[in-house]
Protein backbone atom coordinates (compact mmCIF):
# COMPACT_ATOMS: atom_id res chain seq x y z
CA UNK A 1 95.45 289.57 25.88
CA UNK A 2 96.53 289.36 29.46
CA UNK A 3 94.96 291.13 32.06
CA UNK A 4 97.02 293.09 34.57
CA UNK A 5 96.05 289.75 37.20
CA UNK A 6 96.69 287.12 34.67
CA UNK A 7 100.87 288.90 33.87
CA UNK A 8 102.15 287.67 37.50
CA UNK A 9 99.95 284.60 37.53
CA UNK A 10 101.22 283.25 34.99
CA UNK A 11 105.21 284.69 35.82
CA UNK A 12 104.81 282.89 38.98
CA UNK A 13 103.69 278.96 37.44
CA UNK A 14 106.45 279.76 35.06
CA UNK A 15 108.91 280.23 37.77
CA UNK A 16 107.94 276.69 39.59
CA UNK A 17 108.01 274.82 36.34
CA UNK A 18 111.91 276.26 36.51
CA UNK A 19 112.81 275.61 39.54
CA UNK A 20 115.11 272.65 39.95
CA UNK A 21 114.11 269.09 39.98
CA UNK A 22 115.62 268.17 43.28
CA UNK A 23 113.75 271.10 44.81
CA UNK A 24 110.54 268.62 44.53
CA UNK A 25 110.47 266.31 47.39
CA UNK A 26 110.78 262.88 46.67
CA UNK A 27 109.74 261.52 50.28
CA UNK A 28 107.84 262.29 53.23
CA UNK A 29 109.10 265.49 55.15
CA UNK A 30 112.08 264.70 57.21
CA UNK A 31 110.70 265.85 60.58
CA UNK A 32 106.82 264.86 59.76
CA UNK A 33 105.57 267.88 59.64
CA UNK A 34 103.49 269.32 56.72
CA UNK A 35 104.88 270.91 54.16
CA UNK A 36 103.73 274.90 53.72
CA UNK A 37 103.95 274.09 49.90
CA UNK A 38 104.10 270.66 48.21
CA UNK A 39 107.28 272.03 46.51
CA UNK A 40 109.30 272.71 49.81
CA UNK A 41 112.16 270.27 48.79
CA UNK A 42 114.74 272.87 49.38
CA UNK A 43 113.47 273.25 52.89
CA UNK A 44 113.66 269.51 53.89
CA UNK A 45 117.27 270.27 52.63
CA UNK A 46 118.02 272.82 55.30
CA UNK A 47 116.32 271.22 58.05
CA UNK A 48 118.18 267.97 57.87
CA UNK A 49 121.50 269.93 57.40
CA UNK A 50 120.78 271.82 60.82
CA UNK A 51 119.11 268.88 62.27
CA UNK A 52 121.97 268.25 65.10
CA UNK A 53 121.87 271.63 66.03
CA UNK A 54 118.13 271.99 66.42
CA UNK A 55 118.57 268.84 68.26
CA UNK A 56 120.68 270.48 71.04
CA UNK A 57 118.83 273.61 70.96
CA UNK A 58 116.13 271.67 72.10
CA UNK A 59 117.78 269.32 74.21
CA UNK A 60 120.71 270.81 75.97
CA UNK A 61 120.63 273.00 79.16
CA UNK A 62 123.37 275.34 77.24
CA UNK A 63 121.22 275.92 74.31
CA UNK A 64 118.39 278.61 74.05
CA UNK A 65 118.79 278.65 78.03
CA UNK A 66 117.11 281.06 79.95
CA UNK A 67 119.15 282.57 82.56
CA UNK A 68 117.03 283.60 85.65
CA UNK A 69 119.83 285.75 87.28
CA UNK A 70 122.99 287.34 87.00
CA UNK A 71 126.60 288.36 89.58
CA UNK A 72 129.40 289.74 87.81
CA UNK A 73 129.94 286.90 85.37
CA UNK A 74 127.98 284.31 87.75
CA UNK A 75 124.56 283.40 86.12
CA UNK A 76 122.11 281.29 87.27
CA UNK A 77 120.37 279.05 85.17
CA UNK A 78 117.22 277.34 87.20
CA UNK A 79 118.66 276.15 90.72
CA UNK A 80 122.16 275.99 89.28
CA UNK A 81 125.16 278.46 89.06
CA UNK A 82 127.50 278.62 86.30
CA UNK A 83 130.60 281.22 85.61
CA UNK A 84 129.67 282.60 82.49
CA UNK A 85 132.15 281.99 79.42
CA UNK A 86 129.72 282.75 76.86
CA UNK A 87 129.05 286.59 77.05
CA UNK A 88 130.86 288.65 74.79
CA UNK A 89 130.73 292.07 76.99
CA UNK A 90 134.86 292.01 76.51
CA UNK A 91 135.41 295.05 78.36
CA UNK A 92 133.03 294.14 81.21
CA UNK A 93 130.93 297.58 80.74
CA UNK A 94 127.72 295.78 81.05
CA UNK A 95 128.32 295.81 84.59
CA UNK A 96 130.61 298.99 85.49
CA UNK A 97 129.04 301.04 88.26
CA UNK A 98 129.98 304.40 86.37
CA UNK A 99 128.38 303.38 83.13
CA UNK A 100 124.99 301.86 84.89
CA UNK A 101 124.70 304.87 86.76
CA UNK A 102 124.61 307.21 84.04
CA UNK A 103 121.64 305.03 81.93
CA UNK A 104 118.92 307.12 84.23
CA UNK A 105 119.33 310.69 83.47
CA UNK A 106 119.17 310.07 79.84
CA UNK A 107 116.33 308.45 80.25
CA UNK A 108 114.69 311.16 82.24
CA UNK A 109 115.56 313.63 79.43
CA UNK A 110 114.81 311.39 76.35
CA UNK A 111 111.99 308.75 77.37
CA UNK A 112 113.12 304.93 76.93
CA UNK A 113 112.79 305.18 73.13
CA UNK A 114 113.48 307.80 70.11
CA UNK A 115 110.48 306.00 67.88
CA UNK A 116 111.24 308.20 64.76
CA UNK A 117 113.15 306.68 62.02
CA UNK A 118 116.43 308.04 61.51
CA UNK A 119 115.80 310.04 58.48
CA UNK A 120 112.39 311.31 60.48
CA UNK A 121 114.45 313.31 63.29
CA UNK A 122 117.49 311.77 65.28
CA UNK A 123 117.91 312.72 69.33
CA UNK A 124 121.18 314.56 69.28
CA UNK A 125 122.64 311.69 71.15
CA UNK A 126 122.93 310.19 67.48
CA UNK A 127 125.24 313.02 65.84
CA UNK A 128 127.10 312.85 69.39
CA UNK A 129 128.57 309.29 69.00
CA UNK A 130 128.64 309.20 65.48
CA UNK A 131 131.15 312.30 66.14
CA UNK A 132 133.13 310.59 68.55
CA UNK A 133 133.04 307.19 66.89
CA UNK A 134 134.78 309.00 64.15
CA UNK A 135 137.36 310.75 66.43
CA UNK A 136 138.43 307.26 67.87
CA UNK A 137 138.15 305.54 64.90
CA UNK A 138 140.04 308.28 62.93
CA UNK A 139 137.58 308.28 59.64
CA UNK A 140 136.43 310.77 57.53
CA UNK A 141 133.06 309.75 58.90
CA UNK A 142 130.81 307.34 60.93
CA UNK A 143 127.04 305.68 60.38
CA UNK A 144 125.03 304.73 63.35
CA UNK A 145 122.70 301.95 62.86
CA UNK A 146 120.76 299.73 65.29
CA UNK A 147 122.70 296.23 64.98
CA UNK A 148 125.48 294.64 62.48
CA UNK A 149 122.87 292.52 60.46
CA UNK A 150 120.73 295.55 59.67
CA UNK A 151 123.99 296.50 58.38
CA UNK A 152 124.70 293.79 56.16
CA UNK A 153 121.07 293.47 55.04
CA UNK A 154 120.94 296.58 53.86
CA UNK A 155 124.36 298.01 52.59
CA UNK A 156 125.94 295.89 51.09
CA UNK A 157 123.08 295.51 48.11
CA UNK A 158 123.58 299.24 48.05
CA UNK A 159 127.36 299.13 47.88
CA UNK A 160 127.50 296.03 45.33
CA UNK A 161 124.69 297.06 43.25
CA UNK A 162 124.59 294.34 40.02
CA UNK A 163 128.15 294.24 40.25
CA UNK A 164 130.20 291.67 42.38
CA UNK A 165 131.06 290.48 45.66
CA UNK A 166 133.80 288.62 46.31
CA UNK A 167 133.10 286.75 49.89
CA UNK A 168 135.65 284.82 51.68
CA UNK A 169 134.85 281.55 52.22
CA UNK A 170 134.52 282.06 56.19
CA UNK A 171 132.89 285.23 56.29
CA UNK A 172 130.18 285.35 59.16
CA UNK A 173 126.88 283.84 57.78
CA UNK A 174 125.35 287.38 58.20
CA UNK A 175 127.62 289.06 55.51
CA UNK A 176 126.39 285.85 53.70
CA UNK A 177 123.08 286.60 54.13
CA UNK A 178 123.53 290.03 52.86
CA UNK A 179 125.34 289.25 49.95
CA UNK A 180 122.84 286.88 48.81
CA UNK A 181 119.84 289.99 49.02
CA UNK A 182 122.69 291.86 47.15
CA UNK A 183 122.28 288.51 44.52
CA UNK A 184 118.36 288.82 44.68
CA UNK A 185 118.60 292.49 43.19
CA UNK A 186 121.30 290.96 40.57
CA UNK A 187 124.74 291.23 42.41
CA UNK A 188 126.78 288.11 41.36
CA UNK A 189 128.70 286.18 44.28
CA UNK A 190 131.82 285.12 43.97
CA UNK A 191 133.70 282.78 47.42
CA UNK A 192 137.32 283.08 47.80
CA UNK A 193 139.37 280.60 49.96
CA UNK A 194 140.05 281.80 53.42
CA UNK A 195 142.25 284.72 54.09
CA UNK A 196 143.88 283.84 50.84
CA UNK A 197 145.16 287.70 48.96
CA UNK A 198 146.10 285.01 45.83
CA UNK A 199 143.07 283.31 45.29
CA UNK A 200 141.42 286.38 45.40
CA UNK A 201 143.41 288.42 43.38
CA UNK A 202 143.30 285.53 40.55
CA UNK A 203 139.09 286.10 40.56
CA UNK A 204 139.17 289.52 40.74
CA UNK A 205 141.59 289.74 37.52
CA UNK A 206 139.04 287.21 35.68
CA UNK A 207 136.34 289.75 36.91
CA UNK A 208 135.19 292.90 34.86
CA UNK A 209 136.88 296.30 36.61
CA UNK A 210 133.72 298.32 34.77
CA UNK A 211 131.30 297.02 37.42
CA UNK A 212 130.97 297.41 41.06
CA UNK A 213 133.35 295.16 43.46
CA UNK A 214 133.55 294.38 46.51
CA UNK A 215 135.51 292.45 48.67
CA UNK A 216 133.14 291.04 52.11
CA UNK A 217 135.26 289.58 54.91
CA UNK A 218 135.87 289.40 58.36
CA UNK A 219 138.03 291.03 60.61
CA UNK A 220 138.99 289.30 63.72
CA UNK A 221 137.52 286.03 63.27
CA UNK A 222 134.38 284.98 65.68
CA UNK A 223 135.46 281.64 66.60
CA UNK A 224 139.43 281.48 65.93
CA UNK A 225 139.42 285.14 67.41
CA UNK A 226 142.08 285.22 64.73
CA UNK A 227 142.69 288.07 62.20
CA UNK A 228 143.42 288.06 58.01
CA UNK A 229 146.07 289.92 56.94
CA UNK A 230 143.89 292.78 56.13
CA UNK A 231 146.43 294.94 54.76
CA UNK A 232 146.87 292.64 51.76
CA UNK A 233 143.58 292.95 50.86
CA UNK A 234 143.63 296.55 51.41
CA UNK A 235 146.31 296.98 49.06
CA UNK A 236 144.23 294.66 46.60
CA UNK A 237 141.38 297.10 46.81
CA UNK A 238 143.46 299.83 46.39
CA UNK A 239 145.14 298.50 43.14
CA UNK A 240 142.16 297.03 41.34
CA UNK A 241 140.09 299.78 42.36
CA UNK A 242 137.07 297.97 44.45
CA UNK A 243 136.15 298.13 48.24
CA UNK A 244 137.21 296.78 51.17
CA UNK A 245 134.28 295.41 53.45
CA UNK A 246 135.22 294.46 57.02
CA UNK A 247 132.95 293.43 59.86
CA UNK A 248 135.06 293.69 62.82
CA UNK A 249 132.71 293.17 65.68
CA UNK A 250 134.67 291.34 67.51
CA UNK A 251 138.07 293.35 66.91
CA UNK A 252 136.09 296.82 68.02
CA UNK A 253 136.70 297.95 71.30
CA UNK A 254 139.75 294.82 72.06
CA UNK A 255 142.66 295.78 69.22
CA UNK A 256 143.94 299.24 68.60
CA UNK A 257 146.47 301.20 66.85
CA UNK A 258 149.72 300.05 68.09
CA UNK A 259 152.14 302.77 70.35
CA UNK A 260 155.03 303.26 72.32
CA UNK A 261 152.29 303.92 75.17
CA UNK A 262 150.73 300.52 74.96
CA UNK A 263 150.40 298.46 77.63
CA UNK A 264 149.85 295.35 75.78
CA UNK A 265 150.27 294.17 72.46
CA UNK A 266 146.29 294.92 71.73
CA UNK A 267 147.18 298.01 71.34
CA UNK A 268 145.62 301.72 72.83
CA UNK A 269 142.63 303.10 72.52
CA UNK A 270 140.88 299.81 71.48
CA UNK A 271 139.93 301.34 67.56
CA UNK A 272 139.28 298.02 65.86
CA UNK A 273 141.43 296.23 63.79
CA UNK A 274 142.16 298.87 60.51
CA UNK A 275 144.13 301.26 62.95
CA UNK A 276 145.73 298.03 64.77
CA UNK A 277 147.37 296.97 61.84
CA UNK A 278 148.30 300.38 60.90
CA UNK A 279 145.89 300.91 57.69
CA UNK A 280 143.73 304.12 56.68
CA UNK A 281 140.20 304.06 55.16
CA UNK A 282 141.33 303.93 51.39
CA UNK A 283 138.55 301.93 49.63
CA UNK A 284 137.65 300.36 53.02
CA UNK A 285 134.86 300.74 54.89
CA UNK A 286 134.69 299.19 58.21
CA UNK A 287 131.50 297.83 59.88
CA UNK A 288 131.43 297.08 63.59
CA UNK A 289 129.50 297.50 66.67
CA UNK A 290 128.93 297.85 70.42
CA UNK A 291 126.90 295.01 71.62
CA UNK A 292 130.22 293.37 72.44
CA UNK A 293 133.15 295.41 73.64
CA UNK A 294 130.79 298.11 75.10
CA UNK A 295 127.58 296.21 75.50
CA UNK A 296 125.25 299.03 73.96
CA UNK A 297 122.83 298.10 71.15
CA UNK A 298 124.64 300.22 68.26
CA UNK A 299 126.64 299.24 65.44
CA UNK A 300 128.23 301.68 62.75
CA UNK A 301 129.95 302.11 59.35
CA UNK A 302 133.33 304.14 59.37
CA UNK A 303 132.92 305.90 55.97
CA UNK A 304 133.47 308.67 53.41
CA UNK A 305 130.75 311.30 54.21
CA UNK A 306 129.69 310.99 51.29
CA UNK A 307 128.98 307.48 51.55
CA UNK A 308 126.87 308.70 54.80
CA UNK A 309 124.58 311.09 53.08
CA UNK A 310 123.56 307.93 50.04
CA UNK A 311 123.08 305.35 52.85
CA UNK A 312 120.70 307.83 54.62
CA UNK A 313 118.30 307.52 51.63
CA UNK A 314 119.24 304.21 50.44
CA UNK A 315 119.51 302.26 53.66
CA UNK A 316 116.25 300.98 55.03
CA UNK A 317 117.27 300.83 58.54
CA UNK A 318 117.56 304.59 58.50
CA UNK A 319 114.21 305.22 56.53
CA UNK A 320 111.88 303.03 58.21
CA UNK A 321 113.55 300.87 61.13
CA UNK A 322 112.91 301.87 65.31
CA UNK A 323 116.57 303.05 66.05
CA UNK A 324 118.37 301.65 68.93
CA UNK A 325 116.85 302.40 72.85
CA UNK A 326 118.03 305.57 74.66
CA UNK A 327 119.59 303.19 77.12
CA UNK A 328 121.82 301.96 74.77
CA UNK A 329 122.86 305.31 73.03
CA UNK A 330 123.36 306.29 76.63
CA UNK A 331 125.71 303.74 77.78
CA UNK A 332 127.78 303.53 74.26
CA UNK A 333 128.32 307.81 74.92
CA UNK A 334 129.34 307.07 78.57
CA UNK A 335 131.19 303.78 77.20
CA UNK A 336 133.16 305.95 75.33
CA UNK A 337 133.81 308.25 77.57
CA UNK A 338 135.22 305.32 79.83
CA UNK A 339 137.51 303.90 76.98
CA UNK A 340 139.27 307.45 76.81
CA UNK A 341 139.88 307.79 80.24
CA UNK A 342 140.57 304.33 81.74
CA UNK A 343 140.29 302.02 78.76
CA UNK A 344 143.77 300.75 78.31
CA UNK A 345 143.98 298.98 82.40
CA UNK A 346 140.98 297.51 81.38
CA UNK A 347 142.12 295.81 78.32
CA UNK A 348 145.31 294.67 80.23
CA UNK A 349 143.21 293.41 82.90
CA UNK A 350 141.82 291.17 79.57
CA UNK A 351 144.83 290.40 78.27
CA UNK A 352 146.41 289.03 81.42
CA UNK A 353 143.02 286.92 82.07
CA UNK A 354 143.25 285.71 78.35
CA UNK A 355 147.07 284.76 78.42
CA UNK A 356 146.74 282.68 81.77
CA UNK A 357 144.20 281.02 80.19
CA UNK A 358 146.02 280.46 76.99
CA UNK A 359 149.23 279.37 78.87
CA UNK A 360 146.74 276.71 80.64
CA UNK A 361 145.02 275.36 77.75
CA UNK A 362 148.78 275.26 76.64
CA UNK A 363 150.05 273.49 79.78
CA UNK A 364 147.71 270.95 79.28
CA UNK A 365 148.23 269.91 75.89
CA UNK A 366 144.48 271.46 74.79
CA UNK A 367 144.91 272.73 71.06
CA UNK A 368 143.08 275.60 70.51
CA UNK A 369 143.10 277.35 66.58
CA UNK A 370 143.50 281.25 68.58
CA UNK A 371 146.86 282.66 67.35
CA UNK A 372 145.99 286.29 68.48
CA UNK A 373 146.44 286.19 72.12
CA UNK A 374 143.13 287.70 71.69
CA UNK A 375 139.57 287.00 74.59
CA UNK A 376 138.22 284.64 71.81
CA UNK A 377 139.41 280.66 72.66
CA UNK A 378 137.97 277.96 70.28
CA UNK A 379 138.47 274.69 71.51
CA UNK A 380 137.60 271.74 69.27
CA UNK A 381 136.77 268.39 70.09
CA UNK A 382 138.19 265.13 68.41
CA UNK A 383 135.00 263.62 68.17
CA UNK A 384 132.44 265.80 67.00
CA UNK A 385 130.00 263.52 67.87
CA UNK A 386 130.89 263.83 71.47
CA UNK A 387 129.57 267.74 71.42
CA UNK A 388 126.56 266.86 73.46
CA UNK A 389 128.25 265.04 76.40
CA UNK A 390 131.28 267.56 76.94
CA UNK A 391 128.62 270.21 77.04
CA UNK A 392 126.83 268.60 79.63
CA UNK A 393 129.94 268.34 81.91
CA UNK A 394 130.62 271.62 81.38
CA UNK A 395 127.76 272.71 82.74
CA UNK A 396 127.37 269.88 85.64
CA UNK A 397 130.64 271.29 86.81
CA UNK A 398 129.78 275.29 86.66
CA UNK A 399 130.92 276.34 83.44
CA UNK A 400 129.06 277.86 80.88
CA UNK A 401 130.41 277.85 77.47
CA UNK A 402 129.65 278.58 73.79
CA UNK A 403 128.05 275.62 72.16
CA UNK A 404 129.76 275.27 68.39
CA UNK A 405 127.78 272.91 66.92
CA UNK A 406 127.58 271.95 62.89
CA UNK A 407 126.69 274.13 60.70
CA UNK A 408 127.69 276.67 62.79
CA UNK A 409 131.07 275.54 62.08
CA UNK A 410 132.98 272.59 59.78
CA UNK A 411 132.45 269.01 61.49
CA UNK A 412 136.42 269.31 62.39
CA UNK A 413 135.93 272.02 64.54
CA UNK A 414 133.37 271.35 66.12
CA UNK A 415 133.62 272.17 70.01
CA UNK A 416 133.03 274.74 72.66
CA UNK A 417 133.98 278.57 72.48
CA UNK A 418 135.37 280.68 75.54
CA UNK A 419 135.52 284.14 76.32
CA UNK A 420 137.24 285.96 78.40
CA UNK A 421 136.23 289.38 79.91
CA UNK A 422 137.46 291.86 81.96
CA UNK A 423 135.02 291.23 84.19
CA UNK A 424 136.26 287.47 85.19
CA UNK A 425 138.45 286.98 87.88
CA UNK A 426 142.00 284.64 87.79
CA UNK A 427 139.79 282.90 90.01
CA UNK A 428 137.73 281.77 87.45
CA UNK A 429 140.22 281.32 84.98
CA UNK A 430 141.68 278.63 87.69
CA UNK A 431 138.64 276.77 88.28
CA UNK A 432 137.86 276.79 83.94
CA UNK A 433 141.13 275.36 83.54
CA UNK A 434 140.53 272.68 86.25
CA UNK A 435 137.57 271.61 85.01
CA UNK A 436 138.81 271.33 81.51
CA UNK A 437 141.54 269.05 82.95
CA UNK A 438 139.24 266.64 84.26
CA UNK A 439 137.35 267.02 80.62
CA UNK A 440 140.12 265.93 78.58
CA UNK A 441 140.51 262.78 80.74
CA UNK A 442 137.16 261.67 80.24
CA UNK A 443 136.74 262.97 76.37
CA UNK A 444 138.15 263.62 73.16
CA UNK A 445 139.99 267.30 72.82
CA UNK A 446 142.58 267.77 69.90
CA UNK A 447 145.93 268.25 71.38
CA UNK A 448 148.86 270.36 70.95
CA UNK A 449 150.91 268.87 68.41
CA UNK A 450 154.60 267.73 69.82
CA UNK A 451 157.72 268.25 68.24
CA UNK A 452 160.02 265.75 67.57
């Protein structure tokens, strides 16, 4: 009879006997390193499918830099200065006057850091912009939790349960990630082709409607800065009675619900992509956050409350995780505030930075996969190979980009991502687009195609 030590002993050498034969390593460890375990085959896997991008992080000076200073959207990066391409603050909030300003008396009333748990106590700053996240957003409800991958990580197994998910075959690698801890408590994934309603639809019929479903994609996409035509999956979810899971970080704060008002075809009020392309909250729940449009370390769920009150016993980042700094609470309430009162210039101010820069790219025969109009410009190289090298000019000649190296993203579009902010000048634009002239003399870009 087995003792109560000998049970998971013996579970455990079981397991390892199962595990698959090319899990075993058949030849030295790829980077000559020891091993942690003599079974760490599937390890040697990974590392030799990221090995060009640990290569650059290692190697290039626009890889796990450290920046030593910043001006507006100047940064210095050891003696040199480079015009920053690479942030994501859309709105340019990180460095309004108002906003910065406002950081210090919150901090004289709440300390630098609430260090309860959420479902401990919450600083009524909490309750305030979950209130007025709802307001904007125009949900029954909203969630406030420290960052998007906490998010993931921890609601969608909760959502999903041993049911299925049904992840689109681009989703961001952190709704990936979560779906496979989802898979570890018995969830089942399923991958659907790319903003394809058919495909999907065709799975979810073969699928069994008695168990949980959901549906895991992006909004507007990180690299493309392109959006699915969410309201066919909507109507999907609606029909076959499962739930729509969007992760619109990028789309929060940039796209809103279209109005005679508007100034530009984003939108007004900047309330994420749902209300942009004029959808409600049936069987959706949106996920998004602040770290980009209003620079502030909070991300949310727009949700049913009743949705609300299960997370906030079945979420672990509101039982046990540090909650996000007063600073950040502070500046996402004053954010706000700033949206509703001046919020539509400054996303026309982005627009018109974006569009020059889109007309150049344009002008110069530079293909870029952005169809949106929106502050999020992919531009892939030719030659993938060549990623290092037109890196390296970027930076020798001031310009600091986003580095989108395999697996990051397929081998075909593999290049350099740009974003615009509010907080560029057409200054900058001018001297990006100059320099990217110059760069497609000396290298590889894909071009516009030509009619005719």
């Amino acid at each position: 009879m087995e003792t109560p030590l000998q049970e998971p002993l013996r579970r455990r050498a079981a397991d390892r006997l199962a595990r698959r034969e090319s899990d075993l390593p058949a030849e030295p460890s790829p980077n000559g390193k020891p091993r942690r375990r003599h079974v760490d085959g599937w390890l040697d896997r990974w590392v030799a499918t990221v090995s060009e991008l640990t290569r650059l992080t290692n190697t290039h000076p626009m890889m796990d830099a450290v920046i030593d200073e910043q001006v507006g959207r100047r940064i210095r990066v050891g003696d040199r200065w480079l015009t920053d391409w690479a942030s994501c603050n859309y709105l340019g909030f990180d460095l309004d006057e108002e906003i910065i300003s406002a950081v210090p008396e919150y901090l004289a009333r709440w300390g630098t850091h609430p260090s309860w748990s959420r479902l401990l106590g919450n600083p009524a700053l909490y309750p305030l912009v979950e209130e007025r996240l709802a307001g904007l957003l125009g949900s029954e409800d909203a969630l406030v939790l420290p960052t998007i991958t906490h998010i993931h990580m921890s609601v969608i197994p909760v959502l999903v349960g041993d049911g299925t998910i049904f992840l689109d075959g681009r989703a961001h690698k952190t709704i990936y990630d979560g779906a496979m801890v989802a898979a570890g408590h018995g969830a089942s994934i399923v991958r659907f082709r790319h903003n394809d309603a058919e495909h999907l639809e065709e799975l979810m019929r073969a699928s069994d409607p008695a168990q949980p479903r959901i549906v895991a994609m992006d909004g507007v996409n990180s690299m493309t800065g392109n959006a699915p035509d969410l309201a066919a999956f909507a109507r999907l979810a609606r029909e076959h009675d499962l739930l729509l899971y969007v992760d619109d970080a990028h789309g929060f704060g940039v796209v809103d619900e279209r109005s005679p008002a508007e100034t530009c075809d984003y939108g007004a009020t900047g309330n994420s992509i749902v209300r942009h392309l004029g959808l409600g909250y049936e069987n959706v729940v949106l996920v998004a956050g602040m770290s980009k449009a209003y620079s502030s370390m909070v991300a949310f769920l727009a949700l049913p409350t009743r949705l609300k009150d299960a997370l906030k016993v079945l979420a672990p980042p509101y039982l046990y995780s540090g909650p996000s700094p007063v600073s950040s609470l502070a500046t996402a309430i004053t954010g706000l505030e700033a949206n509703r009162a001046r919020g539509d210039d400054v996303r026309l101010g982005l627009w018109r930075l974006t569009h020059r820069l889109l007309e150049g790219l344009d002008e110069l025969g530079i293909a870029t996969p952005n169809r949106s109009g929106l502050p999020i410009v992919e531009i892939p190289l030719a030659d993938h190979s060549e990623i290092d090298e037109v890196g390296r000019y970027l930076f020798e000649h001031g310009q600091y980009a986003t580095m989108a190296a395999y697996p990051l993203v397929p081998e075909l579009e593999v290049g350099f991502r740009l974003q615009a902010t509010a907080a560029h000048s057409q200054e900058q634009v001018d001297e990006l687009l100059a320099v990217l002239a110059n760069l497609k003399d000396r290298f590889k870009l894909q071009q516009v195609a030509t009619v005719g």
